[in-house]
N, C-alpha and C. Protein backbone atom coordinates (compact mmCIF):
# COMPACT_ATOMS: atom_id res chain seq x y z
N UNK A 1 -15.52 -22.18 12.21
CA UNK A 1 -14.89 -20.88 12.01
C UNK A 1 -15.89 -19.92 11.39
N UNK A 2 -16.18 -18.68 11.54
CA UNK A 2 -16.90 -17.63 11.15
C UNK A 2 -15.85 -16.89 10.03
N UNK A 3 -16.77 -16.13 8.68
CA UNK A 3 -16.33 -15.66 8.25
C UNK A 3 -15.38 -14.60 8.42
N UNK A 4 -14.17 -14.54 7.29
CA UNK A 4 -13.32 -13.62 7.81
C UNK A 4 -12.03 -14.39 8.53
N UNK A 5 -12.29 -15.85 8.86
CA UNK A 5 -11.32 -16.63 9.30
C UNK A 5 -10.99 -17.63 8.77
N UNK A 6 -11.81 -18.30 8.00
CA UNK A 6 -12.58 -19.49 7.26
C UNK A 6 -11.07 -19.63 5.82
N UNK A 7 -10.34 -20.38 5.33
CA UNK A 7 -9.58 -20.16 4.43
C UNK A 7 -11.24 -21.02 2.79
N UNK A 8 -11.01 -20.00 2.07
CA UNK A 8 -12.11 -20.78 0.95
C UNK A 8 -11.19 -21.88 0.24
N UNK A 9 -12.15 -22.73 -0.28
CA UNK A 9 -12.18 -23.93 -0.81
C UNK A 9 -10.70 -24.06 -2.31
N UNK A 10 -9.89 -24.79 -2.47
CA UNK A 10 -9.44 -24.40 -3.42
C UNK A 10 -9.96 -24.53 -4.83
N UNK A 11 -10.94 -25.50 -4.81
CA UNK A 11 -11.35 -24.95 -6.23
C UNK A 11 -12.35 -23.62 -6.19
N UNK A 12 -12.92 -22.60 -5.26
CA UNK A 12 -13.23 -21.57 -5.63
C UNK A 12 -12.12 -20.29 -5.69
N UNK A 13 -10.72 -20.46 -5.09
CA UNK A 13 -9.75 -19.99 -5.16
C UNK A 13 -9.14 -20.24 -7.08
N UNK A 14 -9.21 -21.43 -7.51
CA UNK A 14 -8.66 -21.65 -8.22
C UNK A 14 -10.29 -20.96 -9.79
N UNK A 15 -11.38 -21.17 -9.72
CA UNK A 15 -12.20 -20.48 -10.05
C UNK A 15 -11.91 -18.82 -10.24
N UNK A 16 -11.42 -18.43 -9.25
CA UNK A 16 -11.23 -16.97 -9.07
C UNK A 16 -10.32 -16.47 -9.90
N UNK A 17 -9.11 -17.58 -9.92
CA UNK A 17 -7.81 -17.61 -10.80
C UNK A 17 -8.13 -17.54 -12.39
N UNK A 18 -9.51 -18.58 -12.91
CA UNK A 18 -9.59 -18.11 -13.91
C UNK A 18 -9.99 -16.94 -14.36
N UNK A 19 -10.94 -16.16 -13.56
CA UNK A 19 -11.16 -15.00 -13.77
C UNK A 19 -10.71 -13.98 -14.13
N UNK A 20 -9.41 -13.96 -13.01
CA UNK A 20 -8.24 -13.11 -12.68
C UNK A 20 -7.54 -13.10 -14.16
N UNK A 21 -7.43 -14.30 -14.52
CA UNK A 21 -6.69 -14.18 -16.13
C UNK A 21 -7.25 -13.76 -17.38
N UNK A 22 -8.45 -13.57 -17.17
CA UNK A 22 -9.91 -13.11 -17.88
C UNK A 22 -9.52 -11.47 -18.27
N UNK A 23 -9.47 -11.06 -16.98
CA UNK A 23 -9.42 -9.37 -16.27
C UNK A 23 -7.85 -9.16 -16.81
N UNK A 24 -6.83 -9.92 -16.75
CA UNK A 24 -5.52 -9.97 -16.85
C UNK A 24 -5.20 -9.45 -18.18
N UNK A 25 -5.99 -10.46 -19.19
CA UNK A 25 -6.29 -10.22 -20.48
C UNK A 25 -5.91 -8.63 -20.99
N UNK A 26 -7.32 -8.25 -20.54
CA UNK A 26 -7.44 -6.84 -20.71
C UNK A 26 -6.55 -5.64 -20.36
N UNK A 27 -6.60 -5.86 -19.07
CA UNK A 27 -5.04 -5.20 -18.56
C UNK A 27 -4.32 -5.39 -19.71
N UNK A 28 -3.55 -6.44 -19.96
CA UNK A 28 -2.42 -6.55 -20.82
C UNK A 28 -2.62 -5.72 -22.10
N UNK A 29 -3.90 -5.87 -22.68
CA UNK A 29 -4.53 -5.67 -23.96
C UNK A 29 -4.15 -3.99 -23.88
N UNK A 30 -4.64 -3.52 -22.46
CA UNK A 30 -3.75 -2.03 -22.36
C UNK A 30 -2.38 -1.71 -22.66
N UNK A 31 -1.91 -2.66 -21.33
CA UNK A 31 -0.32 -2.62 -21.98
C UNK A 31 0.63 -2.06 -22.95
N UNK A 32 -0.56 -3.48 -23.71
CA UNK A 32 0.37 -3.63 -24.90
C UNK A 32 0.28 -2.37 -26.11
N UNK A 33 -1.12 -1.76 -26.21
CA UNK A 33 -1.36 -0.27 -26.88
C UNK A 33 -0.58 0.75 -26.73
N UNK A 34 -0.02 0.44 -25.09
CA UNK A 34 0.75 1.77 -24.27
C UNK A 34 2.52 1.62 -24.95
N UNK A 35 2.57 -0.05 -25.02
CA UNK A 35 4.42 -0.42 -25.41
C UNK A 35 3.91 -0.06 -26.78
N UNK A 36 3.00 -0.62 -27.83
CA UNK A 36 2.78 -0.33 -29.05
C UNK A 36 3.21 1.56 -29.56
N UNK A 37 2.28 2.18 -28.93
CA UNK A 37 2.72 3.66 -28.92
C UNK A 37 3.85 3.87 -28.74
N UNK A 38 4.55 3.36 -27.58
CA UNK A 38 5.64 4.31 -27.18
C UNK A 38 7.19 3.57 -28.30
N UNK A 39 6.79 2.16 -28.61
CA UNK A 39 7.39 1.78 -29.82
C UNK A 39 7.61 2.20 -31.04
N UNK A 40 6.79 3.68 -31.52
CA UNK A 40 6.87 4.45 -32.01
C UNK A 40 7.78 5.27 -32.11
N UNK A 41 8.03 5.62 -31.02
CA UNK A 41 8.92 6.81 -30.79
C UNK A 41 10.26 6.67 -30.43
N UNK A 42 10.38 5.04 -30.22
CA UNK A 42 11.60 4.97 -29.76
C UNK A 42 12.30 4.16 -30.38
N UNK A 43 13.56 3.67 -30.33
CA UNK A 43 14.49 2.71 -30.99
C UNK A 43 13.56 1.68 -31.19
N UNK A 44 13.84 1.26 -32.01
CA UNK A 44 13.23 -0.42 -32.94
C UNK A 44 13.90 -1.50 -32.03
N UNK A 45 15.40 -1.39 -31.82
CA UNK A 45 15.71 -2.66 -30.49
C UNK A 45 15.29 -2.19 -29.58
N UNK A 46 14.56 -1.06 -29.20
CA UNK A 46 14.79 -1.34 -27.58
C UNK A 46 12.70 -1.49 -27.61
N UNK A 47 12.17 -1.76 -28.55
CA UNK A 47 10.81 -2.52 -28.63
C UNK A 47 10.41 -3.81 -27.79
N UNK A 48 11.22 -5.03 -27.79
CA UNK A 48 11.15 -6.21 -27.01
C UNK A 48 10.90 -5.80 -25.96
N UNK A 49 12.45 -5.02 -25.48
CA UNK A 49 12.75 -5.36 -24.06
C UNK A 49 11.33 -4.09 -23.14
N UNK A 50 11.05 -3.11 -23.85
CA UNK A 50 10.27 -2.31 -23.34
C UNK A 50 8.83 -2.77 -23.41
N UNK A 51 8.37 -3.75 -24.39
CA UNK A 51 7.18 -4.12 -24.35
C UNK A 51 7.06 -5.26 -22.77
N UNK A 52 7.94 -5.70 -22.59
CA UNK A 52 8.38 -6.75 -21.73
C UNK A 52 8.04 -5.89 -20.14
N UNK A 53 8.79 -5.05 -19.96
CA UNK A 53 9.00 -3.98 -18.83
C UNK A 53 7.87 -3.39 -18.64
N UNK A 54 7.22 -3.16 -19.65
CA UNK A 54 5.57 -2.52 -19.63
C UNK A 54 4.67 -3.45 -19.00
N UNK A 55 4.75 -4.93 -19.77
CA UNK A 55 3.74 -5.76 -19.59
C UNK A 55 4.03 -6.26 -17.69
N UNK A 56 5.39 -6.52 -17.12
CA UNK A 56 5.49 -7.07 -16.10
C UNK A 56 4.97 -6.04 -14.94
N UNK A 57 4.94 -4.31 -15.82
CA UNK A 57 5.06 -3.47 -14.22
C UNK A 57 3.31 -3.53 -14.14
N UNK A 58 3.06 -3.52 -15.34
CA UNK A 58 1.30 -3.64 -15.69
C UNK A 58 0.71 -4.63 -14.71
N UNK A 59 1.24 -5.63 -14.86
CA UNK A 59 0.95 -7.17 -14.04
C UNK A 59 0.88 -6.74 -11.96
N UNK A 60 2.32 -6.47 -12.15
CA UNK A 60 2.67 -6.23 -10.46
C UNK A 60 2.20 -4.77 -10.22
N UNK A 61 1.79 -3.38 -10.55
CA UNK A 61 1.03 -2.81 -9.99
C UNK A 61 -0.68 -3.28 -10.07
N UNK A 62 -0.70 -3.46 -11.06
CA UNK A 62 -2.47 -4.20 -11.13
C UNK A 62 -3.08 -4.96 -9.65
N UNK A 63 -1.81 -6.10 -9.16
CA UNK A 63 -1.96 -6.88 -8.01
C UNK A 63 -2.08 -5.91 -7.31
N UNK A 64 -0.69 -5.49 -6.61
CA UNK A 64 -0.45 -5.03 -5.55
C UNK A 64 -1.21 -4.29 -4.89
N UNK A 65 -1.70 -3.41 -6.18
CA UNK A 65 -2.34 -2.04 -6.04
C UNK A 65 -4.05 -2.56 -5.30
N UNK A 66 -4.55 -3.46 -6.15
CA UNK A 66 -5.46 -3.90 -5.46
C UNK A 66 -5.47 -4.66 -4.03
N UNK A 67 -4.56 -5.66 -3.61
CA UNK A 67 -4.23 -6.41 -2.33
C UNK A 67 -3.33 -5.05 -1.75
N UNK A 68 -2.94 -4.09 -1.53
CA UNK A 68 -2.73 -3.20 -1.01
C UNK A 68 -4.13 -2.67 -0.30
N UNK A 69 -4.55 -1.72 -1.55
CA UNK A 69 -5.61 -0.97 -1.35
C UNK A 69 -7.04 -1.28 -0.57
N UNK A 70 -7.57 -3.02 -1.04
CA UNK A 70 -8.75 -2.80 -0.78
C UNK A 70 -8.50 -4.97 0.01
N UNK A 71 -7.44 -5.17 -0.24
CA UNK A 71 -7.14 -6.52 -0.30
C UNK A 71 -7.83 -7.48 -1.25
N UNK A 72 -8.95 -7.11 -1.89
CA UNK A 72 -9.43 -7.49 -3.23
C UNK A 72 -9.28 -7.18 -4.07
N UNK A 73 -9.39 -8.03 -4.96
CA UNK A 73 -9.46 -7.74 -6.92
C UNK A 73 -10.56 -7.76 -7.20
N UNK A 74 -11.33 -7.76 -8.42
CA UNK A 74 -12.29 -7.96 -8.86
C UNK A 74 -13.20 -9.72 -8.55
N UNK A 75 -12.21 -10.61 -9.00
CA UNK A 75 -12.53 -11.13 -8.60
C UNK A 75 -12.69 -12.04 -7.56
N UNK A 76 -11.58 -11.93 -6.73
CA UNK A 76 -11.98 -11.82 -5.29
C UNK A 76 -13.15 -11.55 -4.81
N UNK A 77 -13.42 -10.40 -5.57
CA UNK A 77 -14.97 -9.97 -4.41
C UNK A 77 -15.98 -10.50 -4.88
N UNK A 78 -15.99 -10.69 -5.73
CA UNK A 78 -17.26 -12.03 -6.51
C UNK A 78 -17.44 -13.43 -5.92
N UNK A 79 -15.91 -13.82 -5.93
CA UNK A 79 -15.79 -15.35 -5.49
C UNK A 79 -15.82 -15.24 -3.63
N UNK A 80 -15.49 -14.23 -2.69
CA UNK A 80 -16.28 -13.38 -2.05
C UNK A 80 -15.12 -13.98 -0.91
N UNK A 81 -13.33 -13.52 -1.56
CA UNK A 81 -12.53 -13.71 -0.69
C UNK A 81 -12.36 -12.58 -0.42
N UNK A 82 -10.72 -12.40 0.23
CA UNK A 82 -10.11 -11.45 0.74
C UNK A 82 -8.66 -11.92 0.81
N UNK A 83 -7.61 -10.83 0.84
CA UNK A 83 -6.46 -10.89 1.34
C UNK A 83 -5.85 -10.31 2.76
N UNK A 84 -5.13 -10.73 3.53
CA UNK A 84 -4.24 -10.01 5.03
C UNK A 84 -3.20 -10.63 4.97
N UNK A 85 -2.87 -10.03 6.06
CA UNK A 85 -1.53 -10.61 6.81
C UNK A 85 -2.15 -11.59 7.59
N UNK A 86 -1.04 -12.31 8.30
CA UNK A 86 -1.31 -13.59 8.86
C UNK A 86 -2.31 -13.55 10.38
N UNK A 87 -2.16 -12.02 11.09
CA UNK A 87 -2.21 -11.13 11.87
C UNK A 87 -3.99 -10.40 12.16
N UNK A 88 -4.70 -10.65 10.48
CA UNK A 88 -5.25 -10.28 10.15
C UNK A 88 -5.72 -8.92 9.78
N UNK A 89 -4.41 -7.91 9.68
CA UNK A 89 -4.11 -6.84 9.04
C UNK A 89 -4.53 -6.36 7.93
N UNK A 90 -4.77 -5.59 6.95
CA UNK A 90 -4.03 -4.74 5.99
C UNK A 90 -2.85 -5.06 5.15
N UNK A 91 -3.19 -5.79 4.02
CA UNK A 91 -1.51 -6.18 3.61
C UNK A 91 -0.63 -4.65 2.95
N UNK A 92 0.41 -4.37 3.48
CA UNK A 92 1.13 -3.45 3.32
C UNK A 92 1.65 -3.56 1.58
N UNK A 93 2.29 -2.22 0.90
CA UNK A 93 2.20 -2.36 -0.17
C UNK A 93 3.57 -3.25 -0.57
N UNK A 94 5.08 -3.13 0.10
CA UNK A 94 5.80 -4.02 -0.12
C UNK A 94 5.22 -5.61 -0.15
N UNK A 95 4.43 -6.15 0.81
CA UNK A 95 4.16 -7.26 1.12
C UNK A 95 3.25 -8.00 0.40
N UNK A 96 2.70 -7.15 -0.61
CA UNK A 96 1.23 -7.19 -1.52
C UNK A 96 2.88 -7.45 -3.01
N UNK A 97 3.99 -6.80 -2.97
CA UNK A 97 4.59 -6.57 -4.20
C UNK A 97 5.86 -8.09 -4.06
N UNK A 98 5.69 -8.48 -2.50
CA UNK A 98 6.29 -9.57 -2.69
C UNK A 98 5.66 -11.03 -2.68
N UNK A 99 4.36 -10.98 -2.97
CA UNK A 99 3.61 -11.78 -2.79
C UNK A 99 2.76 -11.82 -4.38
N UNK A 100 3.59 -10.54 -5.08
CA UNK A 100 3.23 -10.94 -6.36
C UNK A 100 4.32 -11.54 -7.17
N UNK A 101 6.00 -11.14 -6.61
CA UNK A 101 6.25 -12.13 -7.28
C UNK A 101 6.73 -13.58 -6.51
N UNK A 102 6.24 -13.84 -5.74
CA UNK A 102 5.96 -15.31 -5.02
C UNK A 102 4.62 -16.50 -5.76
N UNK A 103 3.71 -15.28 -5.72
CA UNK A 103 3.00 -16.14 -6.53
C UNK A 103 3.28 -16.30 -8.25
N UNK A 104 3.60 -15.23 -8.82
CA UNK A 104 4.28 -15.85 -10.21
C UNK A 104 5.45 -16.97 -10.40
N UNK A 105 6.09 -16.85 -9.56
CA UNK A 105 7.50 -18.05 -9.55
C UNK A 105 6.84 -19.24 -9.04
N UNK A 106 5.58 -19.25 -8.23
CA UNK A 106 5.15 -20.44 -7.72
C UNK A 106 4.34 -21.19 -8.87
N UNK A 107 3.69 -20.32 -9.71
CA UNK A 107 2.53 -20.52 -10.75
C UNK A 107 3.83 -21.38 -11.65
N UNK A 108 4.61 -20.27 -12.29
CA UNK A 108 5.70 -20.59 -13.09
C UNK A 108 6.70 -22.55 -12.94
N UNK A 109 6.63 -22.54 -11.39
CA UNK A 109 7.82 -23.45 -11.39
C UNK A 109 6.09 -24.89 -11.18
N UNK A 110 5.41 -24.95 -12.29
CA UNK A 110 4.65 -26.12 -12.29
C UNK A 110 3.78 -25.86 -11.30
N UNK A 111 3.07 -24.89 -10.69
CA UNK A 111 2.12 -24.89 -10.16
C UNK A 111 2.47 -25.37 -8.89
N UNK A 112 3.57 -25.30 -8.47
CA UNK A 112 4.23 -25.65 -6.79
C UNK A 112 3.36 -25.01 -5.77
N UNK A 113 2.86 -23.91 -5.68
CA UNK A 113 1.96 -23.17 -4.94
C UNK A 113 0.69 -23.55 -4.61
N UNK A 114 -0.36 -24.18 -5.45
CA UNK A 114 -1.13 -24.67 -5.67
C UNK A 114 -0.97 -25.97 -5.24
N UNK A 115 -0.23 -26.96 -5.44
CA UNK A 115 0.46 -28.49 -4.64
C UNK A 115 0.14 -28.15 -3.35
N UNK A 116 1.22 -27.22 -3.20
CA UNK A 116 1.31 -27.08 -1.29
C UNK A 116 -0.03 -26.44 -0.85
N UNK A 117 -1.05 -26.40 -1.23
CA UNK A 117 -1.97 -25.67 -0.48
C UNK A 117 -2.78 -27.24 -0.64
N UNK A 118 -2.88 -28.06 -0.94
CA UNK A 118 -3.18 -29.42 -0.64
C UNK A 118 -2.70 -30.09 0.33
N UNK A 119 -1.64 -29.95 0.80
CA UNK A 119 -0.82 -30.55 1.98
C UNK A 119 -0.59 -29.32 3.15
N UNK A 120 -1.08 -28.02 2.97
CA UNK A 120 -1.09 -26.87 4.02
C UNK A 120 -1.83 -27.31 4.75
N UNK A 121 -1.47 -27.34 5.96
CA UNK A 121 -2.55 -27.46 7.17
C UNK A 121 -3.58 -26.48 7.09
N UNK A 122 -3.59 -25.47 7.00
CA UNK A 122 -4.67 -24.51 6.72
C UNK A 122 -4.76 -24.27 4.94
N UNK A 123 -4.31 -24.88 4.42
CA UNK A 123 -4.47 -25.11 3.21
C UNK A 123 -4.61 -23.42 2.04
N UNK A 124 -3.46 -23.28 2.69
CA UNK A 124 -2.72 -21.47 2.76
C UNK A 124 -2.02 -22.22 1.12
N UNK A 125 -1.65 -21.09 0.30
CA UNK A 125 -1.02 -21.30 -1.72
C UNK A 125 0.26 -20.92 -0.28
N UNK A 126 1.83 -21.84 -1.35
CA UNK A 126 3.28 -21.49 -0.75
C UNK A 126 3.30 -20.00 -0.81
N UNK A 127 3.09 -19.29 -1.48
CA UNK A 127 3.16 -17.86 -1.69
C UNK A 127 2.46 -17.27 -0.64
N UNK A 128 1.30 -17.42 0.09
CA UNK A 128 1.00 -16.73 0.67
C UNK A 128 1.88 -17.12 2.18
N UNK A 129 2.27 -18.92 2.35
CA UNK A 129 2.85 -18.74 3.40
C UNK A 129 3.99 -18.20 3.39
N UNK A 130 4.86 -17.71 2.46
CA UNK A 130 6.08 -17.56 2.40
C UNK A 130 6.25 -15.91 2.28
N UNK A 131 5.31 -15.08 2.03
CA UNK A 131 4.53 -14.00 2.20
C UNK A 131 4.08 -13.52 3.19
N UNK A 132 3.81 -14.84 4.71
CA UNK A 132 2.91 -13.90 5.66
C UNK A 132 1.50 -13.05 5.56
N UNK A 133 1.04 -13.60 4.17
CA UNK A 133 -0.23 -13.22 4.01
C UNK A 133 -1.03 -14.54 4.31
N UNK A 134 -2.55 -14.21 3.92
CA UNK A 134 -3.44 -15.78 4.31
C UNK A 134 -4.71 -15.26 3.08
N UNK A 135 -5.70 -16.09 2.39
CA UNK A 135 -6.60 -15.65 1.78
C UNK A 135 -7.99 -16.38 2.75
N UNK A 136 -8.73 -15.19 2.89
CA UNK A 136 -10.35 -15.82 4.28
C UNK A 136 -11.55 -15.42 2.96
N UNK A 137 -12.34 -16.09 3.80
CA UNK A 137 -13.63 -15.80 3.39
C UNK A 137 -14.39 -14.80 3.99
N UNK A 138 -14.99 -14.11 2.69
CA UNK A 138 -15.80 -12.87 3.42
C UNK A 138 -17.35 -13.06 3.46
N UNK A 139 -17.96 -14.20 3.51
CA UNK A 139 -19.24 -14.17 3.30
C UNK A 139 -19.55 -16.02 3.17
C-alpha cells in the first residue's frame, strides 16, 4: 500500500495519544483560567457545573476543529498521520464531533477502542469504525 492508504502502526498511533494528552494538558490549563474567571462573576454553585461545561466544549472543539479543518492535530502531523472518511474525503465537522465523542466513551469504557483495533481487519480504533472515519499514513 502507498502512503495515504497505509493504516499506521498502533503503537505509533498510541505514541501520538500520548502526546495528544501532553497538548491536552495545556488546552485544559486554558480552560480552566477561562471557568476560573468567569467563576468570579458568577454564582458560587453554578462553579462545578460550569467549570465542567467549559472543560468538555474545550476538549470537543479542540478535536473537531482540528480533524475538521486540516484532519490533523499537532500531533498527528509529527507522528505523520492523518484523518478521512472511509471514502477518503475531508472529515465533515459533524462527523469529526461524533467521532469525538466515540472516541472518549471508547477510551472511557476500558480502552474498548484500542482492543478492537487489534482484532480490526484493517486494524481501524471502534471509534473510527463506528464513525466512518479511517486514520492513513502520510509519509
Amino acid at each position: 500500500m502507498t502512503p495515504g492508504t497505509t493504516t499506521p502502526g498502533i503503537g505509533r498511533r498510541l505514541l501520538s495519544l500520548v502526546y495528544e494528552i501532553l497538548l491536552l494538558i495545556a488546552v485544559m490549563l486554558l480552560a480552566g483560567g477561562t471557568a476560573a474567571a468567569l467563576a468570579q462573576i458568577t454564582d458560587p454553585a453554578l462553579t462545578q457545573p460550569l467549570t465542567r461545561v467549559i472543560a468538555v466544549a474545550t476538549c470537543t472543539a479542540y478535536f473537531a476543529w482540528q480533524w475538521h479543518h486540516s484532519g490533523q492535530t499537532l500531533p498527528m502531523k509529527t507522528w505523520r498521520m492523518r484523518l478521512e472518511t472511509i471514502d477518503g474525503s475531508r472529515v465533515t465537522l459533524p462527523r469529526a464531533l461524533l467521532r469525538t465523542m466515540l472516541a472518549t466513551a471508547g477510551y472511557l469504557l476500558l480502552g474498548i477502542s484500542v482492543i478492537w483495533a487489534l482484532i480490526d481487519s484493517d486494524r481501524q480504533f471502534l471509534h473510527d469504525r463506528l464513525a466512518g472515519t479511517r486514520l492513513v499514513s502520510t509519509g
